[in-house]
Protein backbone atom coordinates (compact mmCIF):
# COMPACT_ATOMS: atom_id res chain seq x y z
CA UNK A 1 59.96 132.93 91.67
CA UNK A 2 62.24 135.59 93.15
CA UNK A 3 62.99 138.85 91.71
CA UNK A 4 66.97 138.64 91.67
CA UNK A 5 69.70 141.59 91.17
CA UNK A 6 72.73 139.24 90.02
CA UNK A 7 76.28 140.91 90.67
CA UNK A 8 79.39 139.16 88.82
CA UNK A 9 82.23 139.65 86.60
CA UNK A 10 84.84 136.86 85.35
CA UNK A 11 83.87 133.62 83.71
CA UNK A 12 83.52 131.63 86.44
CA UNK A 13 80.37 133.47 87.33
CA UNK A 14 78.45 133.23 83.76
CA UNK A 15 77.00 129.33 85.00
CA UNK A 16 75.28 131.01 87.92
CA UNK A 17 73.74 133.94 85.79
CA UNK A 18 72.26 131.31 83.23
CA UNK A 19 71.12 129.04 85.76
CA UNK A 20 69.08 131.65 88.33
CA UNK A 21 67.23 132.68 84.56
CA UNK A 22 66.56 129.40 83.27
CA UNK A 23 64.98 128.28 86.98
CA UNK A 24 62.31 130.65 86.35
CA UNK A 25 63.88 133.83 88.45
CA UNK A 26 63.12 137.31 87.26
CA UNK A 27 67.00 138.87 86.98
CA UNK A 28 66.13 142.63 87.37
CA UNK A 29 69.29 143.37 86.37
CA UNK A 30 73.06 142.46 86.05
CA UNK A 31 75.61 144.54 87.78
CA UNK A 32 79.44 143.69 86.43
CA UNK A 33 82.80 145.77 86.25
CA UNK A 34 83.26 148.25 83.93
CA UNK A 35 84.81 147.30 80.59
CA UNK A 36 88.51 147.29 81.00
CA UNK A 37 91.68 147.27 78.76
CA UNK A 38 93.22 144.04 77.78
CA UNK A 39 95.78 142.30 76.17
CA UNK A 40 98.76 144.17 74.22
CA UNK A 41 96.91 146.48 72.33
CA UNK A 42 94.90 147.25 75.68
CA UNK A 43 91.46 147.74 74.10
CA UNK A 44 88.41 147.84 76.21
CA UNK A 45 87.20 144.41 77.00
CA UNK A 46 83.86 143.65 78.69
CA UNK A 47 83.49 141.09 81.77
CA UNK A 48 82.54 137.53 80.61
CA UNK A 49 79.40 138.31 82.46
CA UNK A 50 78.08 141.34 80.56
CA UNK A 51 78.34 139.36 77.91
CA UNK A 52 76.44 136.47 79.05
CA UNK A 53 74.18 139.11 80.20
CA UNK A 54 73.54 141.08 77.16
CA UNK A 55 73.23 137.77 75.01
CA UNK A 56 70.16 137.07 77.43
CA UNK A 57 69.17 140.22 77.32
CA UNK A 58 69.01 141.10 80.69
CA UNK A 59 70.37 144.69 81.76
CA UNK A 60 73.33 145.41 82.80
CA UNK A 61 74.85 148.49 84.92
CA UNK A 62 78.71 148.81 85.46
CA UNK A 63 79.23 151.03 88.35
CA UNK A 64 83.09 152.08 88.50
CA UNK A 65 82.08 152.44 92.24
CA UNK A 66 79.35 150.75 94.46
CA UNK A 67 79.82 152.82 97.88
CA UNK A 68 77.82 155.69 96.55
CA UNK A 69 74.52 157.19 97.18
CA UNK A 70 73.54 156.56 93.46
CA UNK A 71 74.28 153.10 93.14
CA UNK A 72 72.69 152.53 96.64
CA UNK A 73 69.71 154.40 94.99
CA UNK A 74 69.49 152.75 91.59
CA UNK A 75 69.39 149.00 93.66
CA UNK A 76 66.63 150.24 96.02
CA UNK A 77 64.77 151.25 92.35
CA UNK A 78 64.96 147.60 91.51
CA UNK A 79 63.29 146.50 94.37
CA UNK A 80 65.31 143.22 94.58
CA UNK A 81 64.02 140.20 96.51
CA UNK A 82 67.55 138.68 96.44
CA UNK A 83 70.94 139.90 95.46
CA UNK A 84 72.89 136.88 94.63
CA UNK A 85 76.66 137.52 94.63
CA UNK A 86 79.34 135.47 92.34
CA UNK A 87 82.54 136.98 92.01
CA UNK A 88 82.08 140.64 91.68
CA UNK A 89 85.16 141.59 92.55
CA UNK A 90 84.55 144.07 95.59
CA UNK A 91 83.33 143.68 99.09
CA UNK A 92 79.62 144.98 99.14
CA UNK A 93 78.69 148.18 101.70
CA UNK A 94 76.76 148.08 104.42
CA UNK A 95 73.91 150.45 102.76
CA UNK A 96 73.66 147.39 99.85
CA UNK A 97 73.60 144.91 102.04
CA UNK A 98 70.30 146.12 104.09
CA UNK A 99 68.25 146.63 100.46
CA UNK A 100 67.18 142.74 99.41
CA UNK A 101 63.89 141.97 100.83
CA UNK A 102 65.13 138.45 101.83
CA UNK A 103 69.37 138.82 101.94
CA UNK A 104 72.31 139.13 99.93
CA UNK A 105 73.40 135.73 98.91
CA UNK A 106 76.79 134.72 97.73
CA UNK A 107 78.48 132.01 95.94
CA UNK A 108 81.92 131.33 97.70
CA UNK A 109 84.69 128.55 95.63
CA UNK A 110 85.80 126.65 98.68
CA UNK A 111 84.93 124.79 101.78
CA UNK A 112 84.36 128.34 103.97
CA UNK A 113 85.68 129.11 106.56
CA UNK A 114 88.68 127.82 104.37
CA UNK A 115 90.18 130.09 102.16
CA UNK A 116 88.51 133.22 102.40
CA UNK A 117 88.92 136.08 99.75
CA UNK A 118 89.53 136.23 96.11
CA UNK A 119 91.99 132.99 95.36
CA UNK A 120 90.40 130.34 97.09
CA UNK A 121 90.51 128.01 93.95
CA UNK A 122 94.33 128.68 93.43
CA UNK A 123 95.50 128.16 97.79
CA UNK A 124 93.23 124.56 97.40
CA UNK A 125 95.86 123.43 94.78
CA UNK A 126 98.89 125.40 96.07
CA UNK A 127 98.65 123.48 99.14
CA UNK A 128 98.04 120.22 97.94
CA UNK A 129 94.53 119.69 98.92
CA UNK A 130 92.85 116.21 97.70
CA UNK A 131 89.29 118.29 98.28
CA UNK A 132 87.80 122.12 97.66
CA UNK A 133 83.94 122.65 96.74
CA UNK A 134 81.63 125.55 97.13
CA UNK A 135 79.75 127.76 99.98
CA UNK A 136 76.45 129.98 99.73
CA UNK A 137 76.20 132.09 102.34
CA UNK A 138 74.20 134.96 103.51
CA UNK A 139 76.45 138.14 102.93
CA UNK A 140 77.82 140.60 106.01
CA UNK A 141 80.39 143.27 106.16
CA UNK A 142 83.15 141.00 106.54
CA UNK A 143 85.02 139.15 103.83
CA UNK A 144 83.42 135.87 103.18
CA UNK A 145 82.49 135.32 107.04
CA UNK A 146 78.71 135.25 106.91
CA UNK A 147 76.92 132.54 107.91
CA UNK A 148 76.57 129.04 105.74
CA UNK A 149 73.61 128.51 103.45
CA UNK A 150 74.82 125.12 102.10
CA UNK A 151 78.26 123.67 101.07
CA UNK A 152 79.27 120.98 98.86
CA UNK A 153 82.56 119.40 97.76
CA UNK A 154 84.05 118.37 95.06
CA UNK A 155 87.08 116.20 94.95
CA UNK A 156 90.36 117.74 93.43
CA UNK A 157 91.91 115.48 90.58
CA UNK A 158 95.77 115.06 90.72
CA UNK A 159 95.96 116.62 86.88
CA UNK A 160 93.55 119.48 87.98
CA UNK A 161 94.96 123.24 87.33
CA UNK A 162 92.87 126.22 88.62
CA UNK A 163 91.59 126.17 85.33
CA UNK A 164 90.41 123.10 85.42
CA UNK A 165 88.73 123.40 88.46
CA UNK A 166 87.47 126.20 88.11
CA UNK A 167 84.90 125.12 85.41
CA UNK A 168 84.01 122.18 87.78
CA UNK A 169 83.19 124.57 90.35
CA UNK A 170 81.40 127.02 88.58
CA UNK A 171 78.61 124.29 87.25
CA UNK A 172 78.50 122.85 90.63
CA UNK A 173 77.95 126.44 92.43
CA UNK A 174 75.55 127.42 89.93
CA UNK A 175 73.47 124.20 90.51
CA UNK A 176 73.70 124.87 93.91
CA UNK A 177 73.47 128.52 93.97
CA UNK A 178 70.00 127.91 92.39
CA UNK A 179 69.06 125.38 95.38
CA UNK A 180 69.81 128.15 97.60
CA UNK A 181 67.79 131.15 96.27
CA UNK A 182 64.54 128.09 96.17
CA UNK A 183 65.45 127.46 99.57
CA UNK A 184 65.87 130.82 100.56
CA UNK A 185 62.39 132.00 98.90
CA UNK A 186 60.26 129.37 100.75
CA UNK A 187 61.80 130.22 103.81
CA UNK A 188 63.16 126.78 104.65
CA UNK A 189 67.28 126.90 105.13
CA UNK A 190 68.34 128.15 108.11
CA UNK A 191 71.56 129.77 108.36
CA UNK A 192 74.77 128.96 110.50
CA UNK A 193 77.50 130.64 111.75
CA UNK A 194 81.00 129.82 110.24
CA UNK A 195 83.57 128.32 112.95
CA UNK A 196 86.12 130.76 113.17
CA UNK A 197 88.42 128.68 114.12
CA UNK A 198 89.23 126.78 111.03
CA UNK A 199 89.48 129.96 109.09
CA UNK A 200 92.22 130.56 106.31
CA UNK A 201 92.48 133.23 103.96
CA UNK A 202 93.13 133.41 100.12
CA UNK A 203 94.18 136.87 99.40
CA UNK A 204 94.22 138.01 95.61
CA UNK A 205 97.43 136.63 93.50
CA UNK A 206 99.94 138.85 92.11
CA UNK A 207 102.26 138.06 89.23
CA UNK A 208 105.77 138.10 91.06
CA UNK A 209 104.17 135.10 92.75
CA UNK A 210 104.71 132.95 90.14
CA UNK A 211 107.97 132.96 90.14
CA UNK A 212 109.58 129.52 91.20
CA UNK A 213 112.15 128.67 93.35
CA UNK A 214 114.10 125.54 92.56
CA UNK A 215 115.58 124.93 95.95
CA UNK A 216 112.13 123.71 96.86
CA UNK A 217 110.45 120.30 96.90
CA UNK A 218 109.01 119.12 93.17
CA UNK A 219 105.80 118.58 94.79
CA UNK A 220 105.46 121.81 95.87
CA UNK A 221 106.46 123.32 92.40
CA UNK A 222 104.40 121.10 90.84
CA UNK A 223 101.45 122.40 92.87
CA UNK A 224 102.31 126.10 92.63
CA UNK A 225 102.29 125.55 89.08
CA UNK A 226 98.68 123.89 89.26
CA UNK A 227 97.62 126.66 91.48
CA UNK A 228 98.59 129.29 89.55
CA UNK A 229 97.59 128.14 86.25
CA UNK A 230 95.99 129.13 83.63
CA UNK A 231 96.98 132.62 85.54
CA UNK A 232 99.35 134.23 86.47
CA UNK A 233 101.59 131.29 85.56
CA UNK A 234 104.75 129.72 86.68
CA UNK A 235 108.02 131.08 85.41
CA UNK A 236 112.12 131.60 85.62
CA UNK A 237 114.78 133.03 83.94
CA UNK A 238 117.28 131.81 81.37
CA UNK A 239 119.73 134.10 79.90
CA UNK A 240 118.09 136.95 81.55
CA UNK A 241 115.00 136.25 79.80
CA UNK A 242 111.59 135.69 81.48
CA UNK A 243 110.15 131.85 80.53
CA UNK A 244 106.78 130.52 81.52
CA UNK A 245 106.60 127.23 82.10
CA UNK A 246 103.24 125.93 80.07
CA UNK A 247 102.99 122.77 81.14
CA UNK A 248 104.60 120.36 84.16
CA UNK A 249 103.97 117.12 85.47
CA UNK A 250 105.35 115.21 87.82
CA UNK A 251 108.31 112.48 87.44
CA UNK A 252 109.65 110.01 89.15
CA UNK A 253 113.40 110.78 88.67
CA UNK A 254 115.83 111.87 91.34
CA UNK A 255 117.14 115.39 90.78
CA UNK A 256 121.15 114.94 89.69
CA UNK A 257 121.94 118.20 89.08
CA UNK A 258 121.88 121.37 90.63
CA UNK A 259 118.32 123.00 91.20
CA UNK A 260 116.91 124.45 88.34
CA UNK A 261 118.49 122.35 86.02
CA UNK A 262 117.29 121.13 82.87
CA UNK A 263 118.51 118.14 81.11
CA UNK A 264 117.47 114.99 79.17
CA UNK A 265 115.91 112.00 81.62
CA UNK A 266 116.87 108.77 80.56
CA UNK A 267 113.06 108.15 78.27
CA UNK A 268 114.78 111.48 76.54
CA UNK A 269 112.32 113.88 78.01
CA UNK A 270 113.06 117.30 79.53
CA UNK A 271 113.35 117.29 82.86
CA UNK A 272 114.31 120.38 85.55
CA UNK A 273 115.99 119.57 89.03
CA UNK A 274 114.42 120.83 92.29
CA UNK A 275 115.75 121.12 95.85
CA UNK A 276 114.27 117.38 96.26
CA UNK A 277 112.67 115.28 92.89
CA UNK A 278 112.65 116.24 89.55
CA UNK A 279 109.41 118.10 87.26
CA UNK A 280 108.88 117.24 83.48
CA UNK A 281 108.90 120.36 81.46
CA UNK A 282 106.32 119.48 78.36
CA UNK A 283 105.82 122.97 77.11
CA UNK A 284 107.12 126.62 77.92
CA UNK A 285 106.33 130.05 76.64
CA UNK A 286 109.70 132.36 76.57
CA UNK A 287 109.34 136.05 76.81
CA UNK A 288 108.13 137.61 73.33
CA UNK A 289 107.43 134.16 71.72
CA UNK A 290 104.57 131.45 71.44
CA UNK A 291 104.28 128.50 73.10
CA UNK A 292 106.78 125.49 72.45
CA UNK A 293 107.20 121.91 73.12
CA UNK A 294 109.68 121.04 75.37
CA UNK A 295 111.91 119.65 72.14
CA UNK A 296 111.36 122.74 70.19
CA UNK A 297 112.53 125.19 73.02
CA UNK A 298 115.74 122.71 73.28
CA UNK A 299 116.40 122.70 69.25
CA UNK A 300 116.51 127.06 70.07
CA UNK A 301 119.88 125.67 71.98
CA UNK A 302 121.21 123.73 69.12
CA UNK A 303 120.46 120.78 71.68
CA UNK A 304 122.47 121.53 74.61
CA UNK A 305 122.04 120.47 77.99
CA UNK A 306 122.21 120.92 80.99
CA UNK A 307 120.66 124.45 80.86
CA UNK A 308 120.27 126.47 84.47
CA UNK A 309 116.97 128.30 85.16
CA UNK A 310 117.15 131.02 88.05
């Protein structure tokens, strides 16, 4: 069994953690972001992975910075067979790279060289993939370019969100992650080098992209929406006032009206016109306020219709 440093943060990381422990793998320790602040009140909230981490009881070091002497120093202390890499959340420094006796392995949420970078599960669904899966591969300087370990795919459902997917990924990599580091210890994978030229890059989401523009197609809403949900969310404006939509799906109807409008379909459901189709609009979250049903946001506008979201 290999002795394993294990770098990760967010949730989608925690299924690789529990699975490199229960194969038998010595985790010499965890390394995760710091605790941050969160929500409203912004109180100090620790990574899903410390926690998963600490409920093991493995330990855990949160380095606000990795390209330092010290944390270079504390890793070489550990004398790591493997580093295995999910999700971390920075690029890894040449100096960390060279200190695993075997390599630094990572666990990379698409179909590499496709989508590179941090939002790989969210550009799958944005652009209307049918297929993503995951990548190990041995780490380099560059983001996400070092060579293939193993890949495997997974096909994307047409109700699939990135949430969705997400937790479908992270079993899958974490099954596979732990096929890797067995493969890697008895010296029998062989890496090789990604084609470059099918590469595509995922660069990290930011909320103003979220916004939706009406003039476009309803399948390509739709699938913004999926990408970019459970986070950062779709949304528009009524009134002013910022309003998330919770939950689309498709419909069949022709838009009528102009886009952005919303108005009863003929089964009475709440539909919004795009440049070309119509989406159904099941639940929405305006600014300040829970979640509502479609009907309930409508009964806020004693009923009437059409309503214009810009």
């Amino acid at each position: 069994m290999a002795r394993i440093v294990f770098m990760g943060s967010p949730e989608i990381a925690v299924p690789s953690l529990k699975a490199l422990q229960a194969a038998g793998h010595e985790i010499a320790a965890v390394v995760t972001q710091p605790d941050r602040p969160k929500g409203r009140g912004q109180v100090l909230a620790p990574p899903a992975v410390k926690i998963a981490a600490e409920a093991l009881g493995l330990k855990v070091l949160q380095p606000e910075k990795i390209r330092t002497p010290e944390f270079a120093a504390a890793l070489r202390e550990l004398k790591p067979e493997l580093v295995a890499v999910v999700a971390y959340g920075k690029i890894l420094p040449p100096e960390v790279l060279k200190i695993p006796e075997i390599c630094c392995v990572n666990l990379h949420f698409s179909l590499l060289p496709k989508y590179r970078g941090a939002a790989c599960v969210a550009y799958a669904l944005i652009h209307g993939d049918s297929e993503s899966g995951v990548t190990t591969i041995v780490m380099e300087e560059g983001l996400d370019t070092g060579p293939i370990l193993m890949q495997w795919s997974e096909s994307i459902r047409p109700e699939d969100t990135a949430g969705s997917l997400s937790g479908r990924l992270a079993v899958l990599g974490a099954e596979q992650l732990a096929r890797t580091v067995e493969a890697l210890e008895r010296g029998t994978i062989h890496p090789t080098p990604q084609a470059e030229a099918g590469a595509s890059y995922a660069p990290l989401l930011k909320k103003e992209e979220g916004r939706i523009d009406w003039s476009r197609p309803a399948t390509e809403i739709f699938n913004r929406y999926r990408g970019l949900s459970p986070w950062p969310g779709v949304y528009a404006f009524l009134d002013g006032k910022r309003v998330i939509f919770a939950e689309l799906r498709p419909s069949p109807e022709a838009a009528t009206g102009a886009p952005g409008t919303l108005r009863r379909g003929p089964r009475g459901e709440m539909l919004v016109d795009c440049g070309a189709g119509s989406l159904e609009v099941l639940r929405l979250k305006p600014e300040g306020k829970s979640v509502l049903s479609a009907e309930d946001f409508m009964r806020g506008f004693q009923g009437k219709t059409p309503l214009r979201f810009e």
